[in-house]
C-alpha atoms as a PDB file:
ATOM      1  CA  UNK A   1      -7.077 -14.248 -18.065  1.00  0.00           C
ATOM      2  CA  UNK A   2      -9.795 -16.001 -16.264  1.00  0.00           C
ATOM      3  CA  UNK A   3     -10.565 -15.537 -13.007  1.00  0.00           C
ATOM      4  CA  UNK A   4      -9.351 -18.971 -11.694  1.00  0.00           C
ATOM      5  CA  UNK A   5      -5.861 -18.092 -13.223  1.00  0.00           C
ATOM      6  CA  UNK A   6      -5.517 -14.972 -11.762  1.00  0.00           C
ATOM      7  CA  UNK A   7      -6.258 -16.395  -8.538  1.00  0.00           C
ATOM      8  CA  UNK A   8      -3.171 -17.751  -8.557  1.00  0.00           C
ATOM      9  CA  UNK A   9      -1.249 -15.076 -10.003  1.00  0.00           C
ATOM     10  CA  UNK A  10      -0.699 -12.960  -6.826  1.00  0.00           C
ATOM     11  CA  UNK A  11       1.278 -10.039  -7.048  1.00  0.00           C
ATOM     12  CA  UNK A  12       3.849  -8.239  -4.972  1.00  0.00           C
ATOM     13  CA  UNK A  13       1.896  -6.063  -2.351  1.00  0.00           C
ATOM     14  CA  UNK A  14      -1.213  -7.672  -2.506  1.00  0.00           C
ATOM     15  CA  UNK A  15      -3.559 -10.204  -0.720  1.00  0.00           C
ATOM     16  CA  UNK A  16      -6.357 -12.589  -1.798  1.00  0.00           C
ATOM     17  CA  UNK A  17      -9.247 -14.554  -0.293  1.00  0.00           C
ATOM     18  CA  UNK A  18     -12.257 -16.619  -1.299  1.00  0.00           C
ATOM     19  CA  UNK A  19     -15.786 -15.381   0.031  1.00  0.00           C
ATOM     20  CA  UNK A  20     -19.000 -16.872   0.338  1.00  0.00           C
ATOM     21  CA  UNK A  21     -21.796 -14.653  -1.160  1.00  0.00           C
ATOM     22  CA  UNK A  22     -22.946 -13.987   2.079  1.00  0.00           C
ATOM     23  CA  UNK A  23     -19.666 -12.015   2.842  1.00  0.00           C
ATOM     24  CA  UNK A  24     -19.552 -10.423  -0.375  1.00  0.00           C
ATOM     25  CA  UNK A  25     -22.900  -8.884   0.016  1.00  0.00           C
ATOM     26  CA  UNK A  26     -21.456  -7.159   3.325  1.00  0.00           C
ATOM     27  CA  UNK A  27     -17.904  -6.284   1.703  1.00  0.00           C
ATOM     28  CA  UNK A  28     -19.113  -4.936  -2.152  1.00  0.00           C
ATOM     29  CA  UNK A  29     -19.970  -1.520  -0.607  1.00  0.00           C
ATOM     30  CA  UNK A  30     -16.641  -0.858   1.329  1.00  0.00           C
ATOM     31  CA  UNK A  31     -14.510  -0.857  -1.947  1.00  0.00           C
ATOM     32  CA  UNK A  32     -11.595   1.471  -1.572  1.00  0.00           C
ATOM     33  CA  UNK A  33     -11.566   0.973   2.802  1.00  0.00           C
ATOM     34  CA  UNK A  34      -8.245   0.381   4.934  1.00  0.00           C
ATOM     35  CA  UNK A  35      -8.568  -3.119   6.423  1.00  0.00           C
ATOM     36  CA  UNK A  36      -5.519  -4.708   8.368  1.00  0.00           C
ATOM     37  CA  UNK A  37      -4.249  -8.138   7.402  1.00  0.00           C
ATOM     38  CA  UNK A  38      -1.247  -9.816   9.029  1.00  0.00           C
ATOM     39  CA  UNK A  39      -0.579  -6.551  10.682  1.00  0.00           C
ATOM     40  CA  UNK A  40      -0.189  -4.564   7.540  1.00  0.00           C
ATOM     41  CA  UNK A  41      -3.062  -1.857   6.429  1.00  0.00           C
ATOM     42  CA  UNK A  42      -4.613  -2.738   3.027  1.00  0.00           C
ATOM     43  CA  UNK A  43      -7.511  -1.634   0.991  1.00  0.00           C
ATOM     44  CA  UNK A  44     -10.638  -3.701   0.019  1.00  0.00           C
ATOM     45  CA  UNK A  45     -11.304  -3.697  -3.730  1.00  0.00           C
ATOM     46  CA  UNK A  46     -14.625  -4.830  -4.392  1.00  0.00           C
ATOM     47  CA  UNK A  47     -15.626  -3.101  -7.720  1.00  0.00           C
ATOM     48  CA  UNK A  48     -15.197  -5.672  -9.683  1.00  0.00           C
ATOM     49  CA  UNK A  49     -18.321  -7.841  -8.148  1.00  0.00           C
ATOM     50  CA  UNK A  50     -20.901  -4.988  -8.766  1.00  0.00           C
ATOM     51  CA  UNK A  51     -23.422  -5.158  -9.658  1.00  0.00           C
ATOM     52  CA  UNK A  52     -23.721  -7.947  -7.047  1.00  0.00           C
ATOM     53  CA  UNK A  53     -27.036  -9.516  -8.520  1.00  0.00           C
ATOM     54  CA  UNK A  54     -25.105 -10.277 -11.613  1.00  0.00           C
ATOM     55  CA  UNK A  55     -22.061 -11.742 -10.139  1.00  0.00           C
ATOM     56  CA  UNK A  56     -22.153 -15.561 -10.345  1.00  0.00           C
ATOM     57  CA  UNK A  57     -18.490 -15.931  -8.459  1.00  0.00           C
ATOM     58  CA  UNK A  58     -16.682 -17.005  -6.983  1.00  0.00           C
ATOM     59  CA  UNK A  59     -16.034 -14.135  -4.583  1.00  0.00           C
ATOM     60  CA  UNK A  60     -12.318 -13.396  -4.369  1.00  0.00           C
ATOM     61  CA  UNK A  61     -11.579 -10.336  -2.130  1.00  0.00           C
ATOM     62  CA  UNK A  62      -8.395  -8.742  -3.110  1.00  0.00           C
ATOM     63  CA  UNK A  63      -6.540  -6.331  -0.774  1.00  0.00           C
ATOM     64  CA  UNK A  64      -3.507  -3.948  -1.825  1.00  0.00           C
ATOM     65  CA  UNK A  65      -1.215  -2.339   0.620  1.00  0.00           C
ATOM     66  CA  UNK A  66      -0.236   0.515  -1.259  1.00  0.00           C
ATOM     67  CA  UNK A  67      -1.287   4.080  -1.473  1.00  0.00           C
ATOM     68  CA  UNK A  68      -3.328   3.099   1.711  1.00  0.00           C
ATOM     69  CA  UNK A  69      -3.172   6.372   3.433  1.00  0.00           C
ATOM     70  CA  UNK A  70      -5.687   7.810   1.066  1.00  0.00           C
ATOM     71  CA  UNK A  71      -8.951   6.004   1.788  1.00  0.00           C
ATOM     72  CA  UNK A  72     -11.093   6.121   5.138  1.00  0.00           C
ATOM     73  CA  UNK A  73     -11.090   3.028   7.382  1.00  0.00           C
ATOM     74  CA  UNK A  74     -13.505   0.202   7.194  1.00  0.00           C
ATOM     75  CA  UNK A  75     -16.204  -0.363  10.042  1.00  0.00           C
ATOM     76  CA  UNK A  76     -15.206  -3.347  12.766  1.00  0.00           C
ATOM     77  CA  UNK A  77     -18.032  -5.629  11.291  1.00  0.00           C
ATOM     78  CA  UNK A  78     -16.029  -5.258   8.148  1.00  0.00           C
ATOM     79  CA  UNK A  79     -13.044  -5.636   9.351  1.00  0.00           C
ATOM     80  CA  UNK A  80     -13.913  -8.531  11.312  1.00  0.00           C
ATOM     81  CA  UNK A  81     -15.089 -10.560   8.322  1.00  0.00           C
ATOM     82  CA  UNK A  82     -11.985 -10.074   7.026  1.00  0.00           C
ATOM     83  CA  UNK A  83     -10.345 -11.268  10.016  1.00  0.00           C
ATOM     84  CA  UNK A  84     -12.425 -14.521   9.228  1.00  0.00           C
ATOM     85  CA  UNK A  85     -10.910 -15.009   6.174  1.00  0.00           C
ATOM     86  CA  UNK A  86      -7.869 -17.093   4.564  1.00  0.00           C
ATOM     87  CA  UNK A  87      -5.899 -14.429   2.675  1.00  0.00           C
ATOM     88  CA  UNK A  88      -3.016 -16.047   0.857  1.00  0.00           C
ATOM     89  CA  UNK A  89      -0.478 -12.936   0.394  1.00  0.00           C
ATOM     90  CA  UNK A  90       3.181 -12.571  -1.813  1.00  0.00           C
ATOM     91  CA  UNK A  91       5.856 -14.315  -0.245  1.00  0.00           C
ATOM     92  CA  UNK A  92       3.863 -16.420   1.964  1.00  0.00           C
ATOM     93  CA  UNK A  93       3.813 -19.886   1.931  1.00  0.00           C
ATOM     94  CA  UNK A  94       0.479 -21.242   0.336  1.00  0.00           C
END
């Protein structure tokens, strides 16, 4: 499955957005951090862009909202660029 297809593939209990490189290069490190989107605590996965240098795109954040209570928050600047972004989420309209 290419990335592109599983773009649109979004599963139960999880959330995805596009970055820009810029935001990646902020997000990469807080893999595995509780975020809040849409009111509901989630955590950033990120691992799959490292290393960073050798990512060509595009960027697309993923957030799961299970097993949450595990893993230490993420920092406000963090969490704010997530607040910046369009997440589309399961059950949603697109």
């Amino acid at each position: 499955m290419t990335r592109s297809s599983s773009f649109n593939q979004i599963q139960p209990d999880k959330a995805i957005a596009i970055c820009t490189r810029e935001q990646a290069e902020q997000l990469v490190n807080y893999d595995h951090h509780q975020v809040t989107i849409s009111e509901r605590i989630g955590i950033l996965l990120t691992a799959e862009w490292q290393p960073l240098e050798s990512h060509v795109g595009p960027f697309i954040l993923t957030v799961v909202f299970h097993n949450v209570q595990e893993y230490p928050p993420a920092p406000e600047s963090i969490q704010a660029i997530v607040d910046s972004l369009k997440f589309q989420i399961r059950g949603q309209a697109r």
